[in-house]
N, C-alpha and C. Protein backbone atom coordinates (compact mmCIF):
# COMPACT_ATOMS: atom_id res chain seq x y z
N UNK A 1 -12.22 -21.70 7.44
CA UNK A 1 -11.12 -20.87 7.89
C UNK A 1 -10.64 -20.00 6.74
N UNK A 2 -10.58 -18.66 7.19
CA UNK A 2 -9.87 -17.70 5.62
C UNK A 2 -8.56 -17.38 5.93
N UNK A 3 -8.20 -17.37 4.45
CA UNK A 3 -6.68 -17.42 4.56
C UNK A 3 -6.29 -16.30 5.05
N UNK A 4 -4.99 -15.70 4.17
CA UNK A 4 -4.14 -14.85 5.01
C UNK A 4 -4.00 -14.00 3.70
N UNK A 5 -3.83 -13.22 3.71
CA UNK A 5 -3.75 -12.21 2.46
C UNK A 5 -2.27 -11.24 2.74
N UNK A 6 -1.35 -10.31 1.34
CA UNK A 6 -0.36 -10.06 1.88
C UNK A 6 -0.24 -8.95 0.50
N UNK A 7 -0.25 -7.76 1.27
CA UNK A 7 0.39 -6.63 0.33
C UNK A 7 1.81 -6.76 -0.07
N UNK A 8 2.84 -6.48 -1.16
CA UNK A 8 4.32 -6.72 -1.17
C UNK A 8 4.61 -5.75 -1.86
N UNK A 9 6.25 -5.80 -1.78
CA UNK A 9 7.01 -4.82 -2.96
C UNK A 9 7.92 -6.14 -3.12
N UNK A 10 8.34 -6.07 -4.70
CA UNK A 10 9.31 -6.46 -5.12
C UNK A 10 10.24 -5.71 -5.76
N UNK A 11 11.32 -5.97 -5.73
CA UNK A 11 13.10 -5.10 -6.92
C UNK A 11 12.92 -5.89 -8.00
N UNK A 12 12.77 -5.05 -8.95
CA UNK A 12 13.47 -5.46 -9.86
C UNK A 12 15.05 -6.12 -10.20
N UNK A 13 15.08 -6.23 -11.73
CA UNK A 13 16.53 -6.34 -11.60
C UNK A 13 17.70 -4.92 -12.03
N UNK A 14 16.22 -4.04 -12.50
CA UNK A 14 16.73 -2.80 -12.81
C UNK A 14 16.54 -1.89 -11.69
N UNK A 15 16.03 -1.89 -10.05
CA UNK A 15 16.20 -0.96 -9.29
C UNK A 15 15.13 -0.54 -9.11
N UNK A 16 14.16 -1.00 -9.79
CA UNK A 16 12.70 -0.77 -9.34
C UNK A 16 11.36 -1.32 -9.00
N UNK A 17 10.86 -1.07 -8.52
CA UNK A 17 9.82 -1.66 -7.53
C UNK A 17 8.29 -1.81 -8.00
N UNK A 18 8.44 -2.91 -7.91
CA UNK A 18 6.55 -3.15 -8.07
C UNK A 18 5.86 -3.54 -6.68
N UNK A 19 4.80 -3.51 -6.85
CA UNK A 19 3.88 -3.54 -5.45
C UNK A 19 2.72 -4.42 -6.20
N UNK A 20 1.85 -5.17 -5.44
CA UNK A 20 0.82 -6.05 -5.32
C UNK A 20 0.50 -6.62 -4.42
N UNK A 21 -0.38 -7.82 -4.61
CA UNK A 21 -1.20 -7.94 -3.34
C UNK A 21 -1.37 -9.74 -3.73
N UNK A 22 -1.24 -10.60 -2.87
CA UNK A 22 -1.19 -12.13 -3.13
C UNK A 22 -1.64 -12.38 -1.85
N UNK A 23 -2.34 -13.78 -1.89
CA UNK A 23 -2.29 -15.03 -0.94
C UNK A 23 -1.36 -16.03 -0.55
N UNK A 24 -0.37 -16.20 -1.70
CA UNK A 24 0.81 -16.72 -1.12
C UNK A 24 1.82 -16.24 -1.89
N UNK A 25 2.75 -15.01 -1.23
CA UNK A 25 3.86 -14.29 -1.51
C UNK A 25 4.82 -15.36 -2.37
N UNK A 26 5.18 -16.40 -1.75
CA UNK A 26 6.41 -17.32 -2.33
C UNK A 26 5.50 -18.00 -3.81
N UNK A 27 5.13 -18.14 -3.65
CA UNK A 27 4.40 -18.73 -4.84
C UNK A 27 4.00 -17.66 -6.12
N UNK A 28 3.73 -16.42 -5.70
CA UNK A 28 3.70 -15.12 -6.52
C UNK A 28 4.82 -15.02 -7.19
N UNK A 29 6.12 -15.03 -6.32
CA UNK A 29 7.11 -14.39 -6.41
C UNK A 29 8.03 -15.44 -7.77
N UNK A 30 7.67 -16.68 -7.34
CA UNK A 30 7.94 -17.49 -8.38
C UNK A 30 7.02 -17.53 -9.65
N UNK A 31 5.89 -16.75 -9.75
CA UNK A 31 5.30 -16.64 -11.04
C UNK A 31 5.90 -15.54 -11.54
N UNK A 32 6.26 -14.58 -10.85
CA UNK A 32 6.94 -13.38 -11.73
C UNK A 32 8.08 -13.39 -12.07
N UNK A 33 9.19 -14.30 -11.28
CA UNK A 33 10.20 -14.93 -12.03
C UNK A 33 10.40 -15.88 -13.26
N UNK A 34 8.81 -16.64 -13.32
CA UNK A 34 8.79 -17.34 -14.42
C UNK A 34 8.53 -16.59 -15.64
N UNK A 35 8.38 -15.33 -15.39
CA UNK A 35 7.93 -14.26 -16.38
C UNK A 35 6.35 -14.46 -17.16
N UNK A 36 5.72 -15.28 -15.55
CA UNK A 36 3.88 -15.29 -16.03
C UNK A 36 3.28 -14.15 -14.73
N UNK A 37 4.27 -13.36 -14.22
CA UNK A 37 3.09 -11.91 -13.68
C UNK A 37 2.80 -11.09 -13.88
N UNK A 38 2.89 -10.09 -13.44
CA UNK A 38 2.90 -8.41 -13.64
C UNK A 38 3.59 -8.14 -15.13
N UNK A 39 2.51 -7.42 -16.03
CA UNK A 39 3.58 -7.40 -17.21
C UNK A 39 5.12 -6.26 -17.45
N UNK A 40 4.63 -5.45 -15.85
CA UNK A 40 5.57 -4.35 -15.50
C UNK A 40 7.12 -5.77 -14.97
N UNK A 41 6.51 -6.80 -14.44
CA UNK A 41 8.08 -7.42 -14.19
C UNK A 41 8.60 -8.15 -15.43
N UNK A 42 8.00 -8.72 -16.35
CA UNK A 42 8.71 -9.61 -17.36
C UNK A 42 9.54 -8.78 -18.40
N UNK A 43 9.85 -7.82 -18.32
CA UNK A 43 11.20 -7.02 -18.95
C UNK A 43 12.02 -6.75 -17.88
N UNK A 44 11.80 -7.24 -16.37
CA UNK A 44 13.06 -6.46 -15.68
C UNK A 44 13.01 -7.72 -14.11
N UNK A 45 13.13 -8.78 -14.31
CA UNK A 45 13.54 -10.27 -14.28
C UNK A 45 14.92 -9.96 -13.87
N UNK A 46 15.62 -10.90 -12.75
CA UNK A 46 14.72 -11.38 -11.77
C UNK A 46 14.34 -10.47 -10.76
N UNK A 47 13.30 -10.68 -9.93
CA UNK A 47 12.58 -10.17 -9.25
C UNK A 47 13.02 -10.53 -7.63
N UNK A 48 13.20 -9.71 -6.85
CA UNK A 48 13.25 -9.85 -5.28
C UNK A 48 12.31 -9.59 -4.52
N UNK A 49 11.68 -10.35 -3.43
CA UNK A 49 10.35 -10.27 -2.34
C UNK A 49 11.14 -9.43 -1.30
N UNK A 50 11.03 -7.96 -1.01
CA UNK A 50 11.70 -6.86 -0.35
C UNK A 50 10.63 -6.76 0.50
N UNK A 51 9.49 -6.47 0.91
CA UNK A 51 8.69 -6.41 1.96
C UNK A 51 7.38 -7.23 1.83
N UNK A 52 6.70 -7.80 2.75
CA UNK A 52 5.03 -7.81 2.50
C UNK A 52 4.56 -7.65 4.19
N UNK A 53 3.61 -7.35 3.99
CA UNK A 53 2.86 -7.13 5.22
C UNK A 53 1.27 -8.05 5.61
N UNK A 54 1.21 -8.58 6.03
CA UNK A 54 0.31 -9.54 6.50
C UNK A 54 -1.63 -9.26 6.66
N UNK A 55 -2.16 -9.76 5.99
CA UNK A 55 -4.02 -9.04 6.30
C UNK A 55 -4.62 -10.31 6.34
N UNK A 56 -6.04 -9.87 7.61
CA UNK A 56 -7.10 -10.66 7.29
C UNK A 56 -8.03 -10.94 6.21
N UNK A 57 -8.08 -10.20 5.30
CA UNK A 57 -8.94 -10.18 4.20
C UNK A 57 -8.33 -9.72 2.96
N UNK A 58 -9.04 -9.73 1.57
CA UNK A 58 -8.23 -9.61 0.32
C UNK A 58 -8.53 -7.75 0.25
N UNK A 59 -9.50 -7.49 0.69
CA UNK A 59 -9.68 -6.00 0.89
C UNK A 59 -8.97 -5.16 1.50
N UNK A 60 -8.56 -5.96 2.58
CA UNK A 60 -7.27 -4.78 3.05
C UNK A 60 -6.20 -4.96 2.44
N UNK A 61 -5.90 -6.08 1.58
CA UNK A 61 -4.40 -6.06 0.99
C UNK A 61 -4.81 -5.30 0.01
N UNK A 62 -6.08 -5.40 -0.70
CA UNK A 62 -5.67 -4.40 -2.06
C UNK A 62 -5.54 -3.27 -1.28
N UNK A 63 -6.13 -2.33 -0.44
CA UNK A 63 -6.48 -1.37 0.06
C UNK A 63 -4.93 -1.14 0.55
N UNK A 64 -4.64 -1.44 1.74
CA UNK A 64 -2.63 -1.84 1.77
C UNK A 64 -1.77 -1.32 0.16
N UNK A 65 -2.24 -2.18 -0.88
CA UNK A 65 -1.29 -2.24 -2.22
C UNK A 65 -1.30 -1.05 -2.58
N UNK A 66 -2.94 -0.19 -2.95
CA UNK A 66 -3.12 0.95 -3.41
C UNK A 66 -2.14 2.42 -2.48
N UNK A 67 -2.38 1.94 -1.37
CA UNK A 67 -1.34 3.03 -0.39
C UNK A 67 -0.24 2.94 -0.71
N UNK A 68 0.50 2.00 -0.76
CA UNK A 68 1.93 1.89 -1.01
C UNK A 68 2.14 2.36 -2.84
N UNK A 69 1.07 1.94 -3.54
CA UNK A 69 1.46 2.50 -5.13
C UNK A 69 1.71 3.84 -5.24
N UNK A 70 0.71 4.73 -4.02
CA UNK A 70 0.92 6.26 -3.66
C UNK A 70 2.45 6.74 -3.45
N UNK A 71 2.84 5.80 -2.36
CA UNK A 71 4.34 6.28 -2.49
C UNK A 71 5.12 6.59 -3.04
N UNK A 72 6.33 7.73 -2.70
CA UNK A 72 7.04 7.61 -3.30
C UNK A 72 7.90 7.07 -2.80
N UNK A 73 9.09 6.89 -4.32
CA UNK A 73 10.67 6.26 -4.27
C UNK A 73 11.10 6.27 -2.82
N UNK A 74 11.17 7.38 -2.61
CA UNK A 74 11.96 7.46 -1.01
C UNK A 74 11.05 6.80 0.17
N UNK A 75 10.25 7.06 -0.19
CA UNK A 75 9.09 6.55 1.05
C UNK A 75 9.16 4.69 1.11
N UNK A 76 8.99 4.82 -0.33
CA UNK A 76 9.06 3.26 -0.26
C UNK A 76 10.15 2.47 -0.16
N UNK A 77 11.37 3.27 -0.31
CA UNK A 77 13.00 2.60 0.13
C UNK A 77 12.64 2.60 2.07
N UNK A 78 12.05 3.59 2.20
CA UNK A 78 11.82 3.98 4.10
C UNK A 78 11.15 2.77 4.48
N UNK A 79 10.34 2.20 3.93
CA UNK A 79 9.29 1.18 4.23
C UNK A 79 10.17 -0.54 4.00
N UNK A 80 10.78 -0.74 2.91
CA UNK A 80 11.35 -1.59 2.78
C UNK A 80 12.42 -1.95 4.42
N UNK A 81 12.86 -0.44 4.44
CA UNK A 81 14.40 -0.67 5.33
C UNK A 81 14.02 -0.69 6.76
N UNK A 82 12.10 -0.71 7.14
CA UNK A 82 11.73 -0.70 8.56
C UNK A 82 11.54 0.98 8.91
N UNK A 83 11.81 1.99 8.39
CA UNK A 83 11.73 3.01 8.79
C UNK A 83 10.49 3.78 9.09
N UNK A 84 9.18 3.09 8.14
CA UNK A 84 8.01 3.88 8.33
C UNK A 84 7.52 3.03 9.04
């Protein structure tokens, strides 16, 4: 059985947003709070799980991640708040 794969954005604690791609969001989300993820989050701690979106495979989440890194600011506040 294959798992579940999951594109995300997280907030910073400074107002800004990172994006990636995990197998288990809650468990991510607590490595980048421990300040062992993204080296873009361990200067701007703690970190909030603001959207993820759900895939069958690890290919569409990266593929998912890379679209959303395209975004912009506004687009990706639109996406967080349900709008896109």
């Amino acid at each position: 059985m294959a798992g579940k794969y999951y594109a995300y954005i997280l907030e910073c604690a400074d107002g800004t947003y990172y994006t990636g791609y995990t197998n288990d969001p809650e468990k991510r989300l607590q490595t980048h709070n421990a300040g062992k993820g993204g080296k873009y989050t361990r200067t701007r701690l703690p970190v909030r799980l603001v959207y993820s979106e759900e895939f069958e495979t690890r290919n569409e989440a990266m593929s998912r991640e890379w679209h959303i890194k395209q975004l912009t600011r506004k687009e990706k506040e639109e996406l967080v708040k349900g709008n896109i």
